[in-house]
N, C-alpha and C. Protein backbone atom coordinates (compact mmCIF):
# COMPACT_ATOMS: atom_id res chain seq x y z
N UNK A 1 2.60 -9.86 6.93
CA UNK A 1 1.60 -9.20 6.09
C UNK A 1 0.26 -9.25 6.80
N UNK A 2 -0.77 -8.11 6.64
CA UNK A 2 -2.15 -7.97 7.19
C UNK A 2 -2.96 -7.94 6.47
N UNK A 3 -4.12 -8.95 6.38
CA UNK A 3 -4.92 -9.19 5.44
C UNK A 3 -5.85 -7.86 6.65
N UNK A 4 -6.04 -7.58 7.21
CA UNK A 4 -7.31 -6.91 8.03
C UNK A 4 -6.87 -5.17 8.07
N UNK A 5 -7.81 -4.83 8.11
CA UNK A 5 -7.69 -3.15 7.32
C UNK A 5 -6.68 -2.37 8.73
N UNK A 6 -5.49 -1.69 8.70
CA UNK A 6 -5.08 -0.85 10.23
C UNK A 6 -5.40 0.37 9.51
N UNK A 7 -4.68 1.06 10.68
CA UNK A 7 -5.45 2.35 10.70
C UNK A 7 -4.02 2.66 10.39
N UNK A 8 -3.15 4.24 9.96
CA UNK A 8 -2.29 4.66 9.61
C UNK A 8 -1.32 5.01 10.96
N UNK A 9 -2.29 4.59 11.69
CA UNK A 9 -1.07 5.32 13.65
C UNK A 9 -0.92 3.51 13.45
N UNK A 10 -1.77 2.87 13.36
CA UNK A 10 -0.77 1.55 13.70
C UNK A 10 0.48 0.90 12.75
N UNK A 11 -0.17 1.55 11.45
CA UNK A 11 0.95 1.11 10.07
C UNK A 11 2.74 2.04 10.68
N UNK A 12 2.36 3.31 11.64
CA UNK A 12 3.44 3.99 12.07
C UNK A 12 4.10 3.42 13.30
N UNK A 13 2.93 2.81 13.59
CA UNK A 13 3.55 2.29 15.41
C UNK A 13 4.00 0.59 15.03
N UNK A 14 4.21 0.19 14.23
CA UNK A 14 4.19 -0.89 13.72
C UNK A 14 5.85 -1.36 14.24
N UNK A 15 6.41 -2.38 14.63
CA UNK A 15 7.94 -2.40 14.78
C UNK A 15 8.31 -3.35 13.77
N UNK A 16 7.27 -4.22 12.84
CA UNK A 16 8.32 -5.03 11.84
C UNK A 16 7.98 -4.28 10.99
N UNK A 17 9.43 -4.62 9.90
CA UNK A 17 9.72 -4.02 9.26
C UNK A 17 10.67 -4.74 8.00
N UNK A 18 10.61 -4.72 7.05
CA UNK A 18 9.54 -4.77 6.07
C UNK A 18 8.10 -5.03 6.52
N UNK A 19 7.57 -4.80 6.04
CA UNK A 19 6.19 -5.29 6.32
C UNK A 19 5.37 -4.57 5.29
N UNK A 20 4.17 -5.42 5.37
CA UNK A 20 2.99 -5.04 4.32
C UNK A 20 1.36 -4.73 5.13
N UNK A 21 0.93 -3.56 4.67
CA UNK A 21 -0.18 -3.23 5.26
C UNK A 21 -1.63 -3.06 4.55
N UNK A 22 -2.31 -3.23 4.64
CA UNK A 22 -4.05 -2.32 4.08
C UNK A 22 -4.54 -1.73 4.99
N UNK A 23 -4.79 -0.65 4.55
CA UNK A 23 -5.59 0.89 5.12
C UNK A 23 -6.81 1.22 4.12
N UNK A 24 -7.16 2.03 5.14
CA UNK A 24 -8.20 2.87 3.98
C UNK A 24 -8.05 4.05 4.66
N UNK A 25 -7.99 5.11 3.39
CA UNK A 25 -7.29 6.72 3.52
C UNK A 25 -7.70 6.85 1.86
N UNK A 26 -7.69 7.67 2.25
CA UNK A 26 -7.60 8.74 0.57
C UNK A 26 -6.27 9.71 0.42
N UNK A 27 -6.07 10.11 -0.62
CA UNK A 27 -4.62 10.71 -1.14
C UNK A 27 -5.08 12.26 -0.77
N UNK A 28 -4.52 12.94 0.02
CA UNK A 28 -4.49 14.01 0.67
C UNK A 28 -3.73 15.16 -0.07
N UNK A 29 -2.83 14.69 -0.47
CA UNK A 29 -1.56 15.73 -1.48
C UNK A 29 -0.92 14.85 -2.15
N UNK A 30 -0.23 15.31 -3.33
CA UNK A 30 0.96 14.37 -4.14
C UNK A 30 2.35 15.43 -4.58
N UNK A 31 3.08 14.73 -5.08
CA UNK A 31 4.38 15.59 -5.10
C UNK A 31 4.88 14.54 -6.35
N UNK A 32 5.17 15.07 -7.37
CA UNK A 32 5.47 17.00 -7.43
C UNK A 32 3.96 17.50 -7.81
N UNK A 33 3.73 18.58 -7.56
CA UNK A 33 2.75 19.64 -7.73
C UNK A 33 2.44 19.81 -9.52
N UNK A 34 3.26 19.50 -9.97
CA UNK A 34 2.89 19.55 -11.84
C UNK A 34 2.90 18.38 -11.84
N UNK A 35 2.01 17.22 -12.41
CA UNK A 35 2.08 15.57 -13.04
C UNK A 35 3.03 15.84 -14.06
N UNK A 36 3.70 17.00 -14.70
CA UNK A 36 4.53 16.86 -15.71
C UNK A 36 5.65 16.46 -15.33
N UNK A 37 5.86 16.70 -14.16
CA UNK A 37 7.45 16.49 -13.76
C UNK A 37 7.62 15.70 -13.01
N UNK A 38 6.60 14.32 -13.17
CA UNK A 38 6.52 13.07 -12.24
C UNK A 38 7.77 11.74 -13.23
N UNK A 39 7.98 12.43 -14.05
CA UNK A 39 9.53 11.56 -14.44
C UNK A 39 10.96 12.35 -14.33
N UNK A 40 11.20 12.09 -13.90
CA UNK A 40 13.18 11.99 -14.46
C UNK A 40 14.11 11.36 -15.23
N UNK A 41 15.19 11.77 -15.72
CA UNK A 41 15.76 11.29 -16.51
C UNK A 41 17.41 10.88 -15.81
N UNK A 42 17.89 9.95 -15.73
CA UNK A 42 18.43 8.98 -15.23
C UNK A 42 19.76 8.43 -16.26
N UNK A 43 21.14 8.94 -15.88
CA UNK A 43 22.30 7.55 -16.34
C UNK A 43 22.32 6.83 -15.41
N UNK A 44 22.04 5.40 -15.94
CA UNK A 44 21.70 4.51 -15.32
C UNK A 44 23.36 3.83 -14.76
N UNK A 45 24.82 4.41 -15.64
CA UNK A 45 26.06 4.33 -15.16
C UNK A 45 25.98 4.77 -14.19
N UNK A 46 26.16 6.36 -13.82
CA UNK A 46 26.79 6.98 -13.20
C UNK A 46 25.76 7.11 -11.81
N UNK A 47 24.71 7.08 -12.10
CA UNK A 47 23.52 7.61 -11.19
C UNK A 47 23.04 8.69 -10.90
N UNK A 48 23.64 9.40 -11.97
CA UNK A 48 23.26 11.04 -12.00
C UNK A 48 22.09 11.09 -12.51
N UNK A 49 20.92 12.05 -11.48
CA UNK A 49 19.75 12.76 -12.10
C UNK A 49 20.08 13.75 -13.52
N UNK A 50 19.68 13.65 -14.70
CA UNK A 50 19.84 14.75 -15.51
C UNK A 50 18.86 15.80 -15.98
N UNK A 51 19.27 16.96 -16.68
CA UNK A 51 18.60 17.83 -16.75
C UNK A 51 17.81 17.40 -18.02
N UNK A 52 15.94 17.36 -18.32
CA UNK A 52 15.30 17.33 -19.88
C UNK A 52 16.19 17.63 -20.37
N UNK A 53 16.32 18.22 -20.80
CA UNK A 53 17.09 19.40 -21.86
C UNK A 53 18.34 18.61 -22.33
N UNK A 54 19.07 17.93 -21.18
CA UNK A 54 20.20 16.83 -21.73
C UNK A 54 20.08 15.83 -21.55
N UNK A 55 20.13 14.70 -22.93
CA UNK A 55 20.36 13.81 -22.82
C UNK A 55 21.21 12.71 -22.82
N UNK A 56 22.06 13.13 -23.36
CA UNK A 56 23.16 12.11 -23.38
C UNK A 56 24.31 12.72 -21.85
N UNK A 57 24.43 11.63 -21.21
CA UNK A 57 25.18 12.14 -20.11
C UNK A 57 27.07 12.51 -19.72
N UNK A 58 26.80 13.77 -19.87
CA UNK A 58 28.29 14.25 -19.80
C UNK A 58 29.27 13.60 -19.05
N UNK A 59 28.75 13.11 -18.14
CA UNK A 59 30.19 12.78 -17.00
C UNK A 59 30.30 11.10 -17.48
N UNK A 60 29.59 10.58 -18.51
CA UNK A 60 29.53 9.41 -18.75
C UNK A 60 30.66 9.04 -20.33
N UNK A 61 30.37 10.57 -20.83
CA UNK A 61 30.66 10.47 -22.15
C UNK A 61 29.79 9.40 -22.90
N UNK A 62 28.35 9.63 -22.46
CA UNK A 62 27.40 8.68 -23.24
C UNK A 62 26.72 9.44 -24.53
N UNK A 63 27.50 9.51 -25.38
CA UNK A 63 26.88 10.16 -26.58
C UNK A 63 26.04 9.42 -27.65
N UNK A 64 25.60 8.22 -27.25
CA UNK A 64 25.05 7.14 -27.46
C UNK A 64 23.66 6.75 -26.73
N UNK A 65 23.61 7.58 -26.22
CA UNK A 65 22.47 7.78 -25.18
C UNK A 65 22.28 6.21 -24.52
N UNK A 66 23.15 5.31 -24.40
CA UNK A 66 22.73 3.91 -23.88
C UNK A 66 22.31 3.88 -22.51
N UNK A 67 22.69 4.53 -21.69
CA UNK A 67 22.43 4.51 -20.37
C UNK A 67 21.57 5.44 -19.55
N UNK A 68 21.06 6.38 -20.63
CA UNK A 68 20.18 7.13 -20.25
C UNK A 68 18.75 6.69 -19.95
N UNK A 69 18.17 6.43 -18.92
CA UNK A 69 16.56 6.18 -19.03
C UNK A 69 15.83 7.06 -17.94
N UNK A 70 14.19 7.14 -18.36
CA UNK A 70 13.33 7.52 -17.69
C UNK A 70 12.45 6.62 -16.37
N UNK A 71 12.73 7.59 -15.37
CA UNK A 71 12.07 6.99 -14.20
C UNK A 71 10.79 7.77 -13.65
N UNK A 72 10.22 7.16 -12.51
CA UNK A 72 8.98 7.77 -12.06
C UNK A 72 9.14 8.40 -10.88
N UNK A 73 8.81 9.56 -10.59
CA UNK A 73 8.90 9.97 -9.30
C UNK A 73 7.47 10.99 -8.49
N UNK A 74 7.00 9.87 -8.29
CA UNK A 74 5.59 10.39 -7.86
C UNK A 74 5.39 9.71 -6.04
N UNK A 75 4.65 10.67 -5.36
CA UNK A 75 5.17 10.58 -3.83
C UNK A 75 3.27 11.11 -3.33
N UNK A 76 2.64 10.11 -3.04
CA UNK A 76 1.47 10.63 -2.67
C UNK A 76 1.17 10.64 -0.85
N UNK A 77 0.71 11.47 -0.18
CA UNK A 77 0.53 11.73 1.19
C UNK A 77 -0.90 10.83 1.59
N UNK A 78 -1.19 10.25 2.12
CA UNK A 78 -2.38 9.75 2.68
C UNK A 78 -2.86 10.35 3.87
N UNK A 79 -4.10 10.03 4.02
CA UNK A 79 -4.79 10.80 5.62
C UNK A 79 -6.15 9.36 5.73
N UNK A 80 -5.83 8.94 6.48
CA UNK A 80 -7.07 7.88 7.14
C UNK A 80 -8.52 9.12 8.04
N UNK A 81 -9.20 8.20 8.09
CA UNK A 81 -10.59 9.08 8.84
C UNK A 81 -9.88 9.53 10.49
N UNK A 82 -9.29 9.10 10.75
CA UNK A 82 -8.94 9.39 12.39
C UNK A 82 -7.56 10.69 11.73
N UNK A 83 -7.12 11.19 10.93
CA UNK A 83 -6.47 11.99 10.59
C UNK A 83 -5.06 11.93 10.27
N UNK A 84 -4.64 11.15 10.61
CA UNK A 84 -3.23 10.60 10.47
C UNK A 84 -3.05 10.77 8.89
N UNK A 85 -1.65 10.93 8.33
CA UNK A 85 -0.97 10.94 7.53
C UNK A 85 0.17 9.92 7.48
N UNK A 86 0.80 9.30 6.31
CA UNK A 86 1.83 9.21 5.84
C UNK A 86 2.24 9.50 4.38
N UNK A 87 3.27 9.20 3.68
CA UNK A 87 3.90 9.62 2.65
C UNK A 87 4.16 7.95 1.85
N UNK A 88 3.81 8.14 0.62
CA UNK A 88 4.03 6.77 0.31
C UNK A 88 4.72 7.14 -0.70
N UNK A 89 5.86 5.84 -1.63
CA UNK A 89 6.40 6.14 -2.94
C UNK A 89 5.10 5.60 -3.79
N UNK A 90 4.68 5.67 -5.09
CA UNK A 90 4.33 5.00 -5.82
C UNK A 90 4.39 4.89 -7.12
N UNK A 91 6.04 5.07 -7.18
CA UNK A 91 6.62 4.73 -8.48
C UNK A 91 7.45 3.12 -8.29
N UNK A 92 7.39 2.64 -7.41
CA UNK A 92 8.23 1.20 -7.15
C UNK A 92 7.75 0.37 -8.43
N UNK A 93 8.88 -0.42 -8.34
CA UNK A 93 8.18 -1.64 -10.05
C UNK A 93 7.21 -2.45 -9.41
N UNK A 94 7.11 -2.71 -8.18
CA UNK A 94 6.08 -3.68 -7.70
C UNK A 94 4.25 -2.95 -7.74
N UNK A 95 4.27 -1.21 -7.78
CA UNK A 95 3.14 -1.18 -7.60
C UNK A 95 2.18 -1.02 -8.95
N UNK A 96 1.12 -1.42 -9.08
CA UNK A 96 0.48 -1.79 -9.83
C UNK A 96 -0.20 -0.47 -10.81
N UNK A 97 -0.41 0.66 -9.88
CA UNK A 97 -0.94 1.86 -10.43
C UNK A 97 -0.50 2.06 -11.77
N UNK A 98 1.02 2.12 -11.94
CA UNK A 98 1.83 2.39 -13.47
C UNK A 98 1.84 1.19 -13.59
N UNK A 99 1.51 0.44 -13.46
CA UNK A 99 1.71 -1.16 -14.13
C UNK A 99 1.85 -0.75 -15.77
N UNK A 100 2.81 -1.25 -16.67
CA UNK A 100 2.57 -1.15 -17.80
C UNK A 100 2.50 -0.03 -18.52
N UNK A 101 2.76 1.56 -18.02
CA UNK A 101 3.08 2.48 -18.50
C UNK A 101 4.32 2.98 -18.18
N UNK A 102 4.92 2.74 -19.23
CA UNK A 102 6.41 3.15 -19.36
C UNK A 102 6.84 4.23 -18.99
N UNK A 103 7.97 4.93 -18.12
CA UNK A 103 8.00 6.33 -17.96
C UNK A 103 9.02 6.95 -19.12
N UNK A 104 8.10 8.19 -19.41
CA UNK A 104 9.03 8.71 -20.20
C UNK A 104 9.09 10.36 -19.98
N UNK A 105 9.50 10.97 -20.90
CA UNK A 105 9.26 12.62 -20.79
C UNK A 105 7.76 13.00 -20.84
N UNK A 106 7.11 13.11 -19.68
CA UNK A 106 5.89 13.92 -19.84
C UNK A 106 5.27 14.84 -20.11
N UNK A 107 6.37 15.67 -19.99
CA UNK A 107 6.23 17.30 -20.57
C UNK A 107 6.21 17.64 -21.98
N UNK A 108 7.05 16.33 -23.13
CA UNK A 108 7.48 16.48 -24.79
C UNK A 108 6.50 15.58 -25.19
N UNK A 109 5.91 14.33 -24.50
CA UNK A 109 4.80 13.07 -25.21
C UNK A 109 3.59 13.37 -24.36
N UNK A 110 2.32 14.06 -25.20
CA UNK A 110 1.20 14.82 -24.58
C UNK A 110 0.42 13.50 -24.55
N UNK A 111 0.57 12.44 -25.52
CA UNK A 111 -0.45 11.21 -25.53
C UNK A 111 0.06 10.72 -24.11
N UNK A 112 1.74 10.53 -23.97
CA UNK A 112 1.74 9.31 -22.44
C UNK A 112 1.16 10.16 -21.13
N UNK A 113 1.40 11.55 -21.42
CA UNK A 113 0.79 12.53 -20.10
C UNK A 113 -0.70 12.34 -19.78
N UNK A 114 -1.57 11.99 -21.01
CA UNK A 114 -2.59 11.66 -20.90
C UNK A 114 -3.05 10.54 -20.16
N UNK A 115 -2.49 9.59 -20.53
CA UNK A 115 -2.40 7.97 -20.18
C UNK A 115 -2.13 7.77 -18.88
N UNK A 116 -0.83 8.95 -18.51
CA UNK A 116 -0.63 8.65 -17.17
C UNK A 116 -1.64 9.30 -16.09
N UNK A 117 -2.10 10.71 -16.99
CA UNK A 117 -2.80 11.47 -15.48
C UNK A 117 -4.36 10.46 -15.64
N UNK A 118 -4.58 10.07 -16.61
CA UNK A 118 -6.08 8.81 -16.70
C UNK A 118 -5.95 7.86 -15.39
N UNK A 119 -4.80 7.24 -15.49
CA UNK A 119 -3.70 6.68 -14.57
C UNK A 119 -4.15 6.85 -12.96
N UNK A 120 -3.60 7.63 -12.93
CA UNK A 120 -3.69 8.60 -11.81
C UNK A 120 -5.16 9.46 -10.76
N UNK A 121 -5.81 10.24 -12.11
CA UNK A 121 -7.00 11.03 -11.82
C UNK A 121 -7.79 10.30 -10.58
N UNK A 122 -8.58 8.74 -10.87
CA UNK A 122 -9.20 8.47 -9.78
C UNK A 122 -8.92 8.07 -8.69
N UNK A 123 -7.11 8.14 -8.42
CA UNK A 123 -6.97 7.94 -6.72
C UNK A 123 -6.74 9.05 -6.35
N UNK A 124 -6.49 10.52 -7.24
CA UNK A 124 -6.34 12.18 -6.45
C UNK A 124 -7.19 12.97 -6.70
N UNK A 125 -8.41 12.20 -7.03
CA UNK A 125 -9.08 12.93 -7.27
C UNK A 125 -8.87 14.61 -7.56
N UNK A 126 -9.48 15.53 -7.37
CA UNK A 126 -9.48 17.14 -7.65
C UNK A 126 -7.80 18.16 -7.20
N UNK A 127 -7.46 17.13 -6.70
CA UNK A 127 -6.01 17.42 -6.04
C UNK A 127 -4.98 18.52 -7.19
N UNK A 128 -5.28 17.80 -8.56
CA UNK A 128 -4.53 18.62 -9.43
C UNK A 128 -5.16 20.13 -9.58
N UNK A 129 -6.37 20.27 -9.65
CA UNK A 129 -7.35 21.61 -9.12
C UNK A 129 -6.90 22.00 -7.70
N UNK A 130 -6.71 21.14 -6.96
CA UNK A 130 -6.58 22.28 -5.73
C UNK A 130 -4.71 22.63 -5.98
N UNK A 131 -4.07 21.74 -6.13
CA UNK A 131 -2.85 22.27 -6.41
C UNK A 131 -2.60 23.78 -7.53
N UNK A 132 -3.46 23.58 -8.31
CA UNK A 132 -3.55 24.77 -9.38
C UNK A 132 -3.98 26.36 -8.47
N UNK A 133 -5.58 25.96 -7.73
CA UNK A 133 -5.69 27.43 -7.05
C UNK A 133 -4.90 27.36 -5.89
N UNK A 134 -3.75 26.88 -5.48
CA UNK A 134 -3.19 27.36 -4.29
C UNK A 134 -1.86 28.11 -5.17
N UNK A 135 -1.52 27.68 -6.65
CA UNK A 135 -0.45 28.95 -6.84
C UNK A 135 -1.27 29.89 -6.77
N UNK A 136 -2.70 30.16 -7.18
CA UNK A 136 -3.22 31.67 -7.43
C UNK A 136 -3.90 32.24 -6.22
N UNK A 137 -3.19 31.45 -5.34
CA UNK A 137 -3.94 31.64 -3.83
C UNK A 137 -5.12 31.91 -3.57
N UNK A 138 -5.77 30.95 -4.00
CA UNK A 138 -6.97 30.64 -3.78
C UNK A 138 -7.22 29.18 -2.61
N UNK A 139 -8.22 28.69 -2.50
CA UNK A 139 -8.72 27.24 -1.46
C UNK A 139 -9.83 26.40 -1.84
N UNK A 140 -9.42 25.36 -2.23
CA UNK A 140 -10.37 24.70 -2.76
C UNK A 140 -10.52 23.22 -1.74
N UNK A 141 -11.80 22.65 -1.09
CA UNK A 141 -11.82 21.81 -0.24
C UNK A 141 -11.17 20.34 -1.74
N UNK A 142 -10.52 19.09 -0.92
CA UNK A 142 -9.62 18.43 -1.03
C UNK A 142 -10.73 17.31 -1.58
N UNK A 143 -11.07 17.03 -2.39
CA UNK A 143 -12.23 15.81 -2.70
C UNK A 143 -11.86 14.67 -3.47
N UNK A 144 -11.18 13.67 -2.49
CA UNK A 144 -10.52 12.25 -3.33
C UNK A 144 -11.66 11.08 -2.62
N UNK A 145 -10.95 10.11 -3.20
CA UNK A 145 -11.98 8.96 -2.65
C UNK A 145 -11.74 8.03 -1.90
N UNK A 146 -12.06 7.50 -0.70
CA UNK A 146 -11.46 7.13 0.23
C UNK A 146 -11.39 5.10 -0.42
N UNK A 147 -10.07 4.92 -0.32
CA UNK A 147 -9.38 3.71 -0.73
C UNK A 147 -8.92 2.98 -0.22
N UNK A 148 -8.77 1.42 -0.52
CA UNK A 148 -8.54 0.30 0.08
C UNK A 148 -6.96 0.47 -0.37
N UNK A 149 -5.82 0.71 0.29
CA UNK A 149 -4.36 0.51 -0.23
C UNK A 149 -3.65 -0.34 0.31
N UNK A 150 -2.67 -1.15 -0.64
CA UNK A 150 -2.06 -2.25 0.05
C UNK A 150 -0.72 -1.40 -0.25
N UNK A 151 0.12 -1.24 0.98
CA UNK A 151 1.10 -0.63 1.36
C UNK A 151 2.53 -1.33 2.01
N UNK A 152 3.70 -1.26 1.32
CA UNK A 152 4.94 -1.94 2.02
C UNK A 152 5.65 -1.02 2.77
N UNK A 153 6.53 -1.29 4.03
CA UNK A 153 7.55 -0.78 4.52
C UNK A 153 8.57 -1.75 4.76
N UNK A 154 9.82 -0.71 4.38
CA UNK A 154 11.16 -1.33 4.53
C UNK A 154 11.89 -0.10 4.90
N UNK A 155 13.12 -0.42 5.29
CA UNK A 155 14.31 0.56 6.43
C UNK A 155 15.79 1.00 4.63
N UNK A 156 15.71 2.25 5.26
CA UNK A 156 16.73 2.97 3.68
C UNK A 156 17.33 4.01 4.58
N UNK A 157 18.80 4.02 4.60
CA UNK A 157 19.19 5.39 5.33
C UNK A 157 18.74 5.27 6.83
N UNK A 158 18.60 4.72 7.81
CA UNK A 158 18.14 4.19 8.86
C UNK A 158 16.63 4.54 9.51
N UNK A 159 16.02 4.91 7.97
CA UNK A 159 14.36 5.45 8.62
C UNK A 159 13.84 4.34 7.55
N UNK A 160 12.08 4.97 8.06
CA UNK A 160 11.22 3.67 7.54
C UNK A 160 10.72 4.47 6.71
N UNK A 161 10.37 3.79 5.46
CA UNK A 161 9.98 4.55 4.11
C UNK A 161 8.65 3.54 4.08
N UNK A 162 7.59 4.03 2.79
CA UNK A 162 6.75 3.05 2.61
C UNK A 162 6.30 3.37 0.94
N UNK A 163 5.52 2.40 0.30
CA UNK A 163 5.50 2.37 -0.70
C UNK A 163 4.43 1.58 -1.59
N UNK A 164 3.45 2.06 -2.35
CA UNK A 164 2.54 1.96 -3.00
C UNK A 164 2.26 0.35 -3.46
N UNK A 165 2.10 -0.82 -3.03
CA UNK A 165 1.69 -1.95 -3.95
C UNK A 165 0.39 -1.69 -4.62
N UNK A 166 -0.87 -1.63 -4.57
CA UNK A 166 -1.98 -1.58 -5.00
C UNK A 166 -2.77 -0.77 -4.27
């Protein structure tokens, strides 16, 4: 672990792994492009993604809805001052951002959508505005705030992923 700030080419050039980093970068883009569709819905049996619309899971014969739950799937891009990028998760249970907000359907509960984009708003800053005029093809300059992030990597599928602590 690095208590001393790297830069995002060294968090990449880095060879251990797990490992834990702090940078400072600001959130450049996030995914998905609607905050509504930053949950999914999940049998937690089978491991099938499901569709809103169904809940109880067919291939489970869960008509009981027991195994059905909501997860987070929010994926923010970083850019440090020297320009570099990476991709972070920051739906992990360890990171602190959702600390304590439960995921649920964001699109049907307008109070938790609230809660969450409150959540959210001051590390993407205007991002949800610029995501909006690029469907209407328009350009809006990118104005977030540049942040202290404490960042993990670990190896999945034989690449290095990384992921949101604080």
């Amino acid at each position: 672990e690095t208590s001393e700030d790297l830069t995002l080419k060294q968090v990449i050039a880095s060879t251990v792994c797990p490992n834990t980093f702090t940078v400072v970068a600001r959130v450049f883009d996030f995914y998905p492009f609607d905050l509504k569709q930053a949950t999914y819905l999940r049998c937690t049996k089978c491991h099938t993604n499901l569709r809103r619309a169904r809940k109880p899971c067919v291939n489970c014969d869960d008509m009981l809805d027991m195994h059905c739950k909501w997860f987070y799937s929010l994926l923010f891009k970083l850019e440090d001052d020297e320009g570099d990028k990476i991709i972070i998760s920051a739906c992990n249970k360890e990171c602190k951002l959702l600390s304590g907000l439960p995921p649920v359907d964001l699109e049907a509960d307008k109070d938790a959508f609230g809660r969450f984009v409150a959540r959210v708003q001051p590390v993407i800053g205007n991002l949800g505005q610029v995501n909006g005029a690029r469907l209407k093809q328009k350009a809006l300059p990118v104005v977030s705030p540049k942040m202290r992030f404490i960042v993990e990597s670990w190896i999945a599928k034989d690449e290095r992923w990384y992921a949101l602590l604080e």
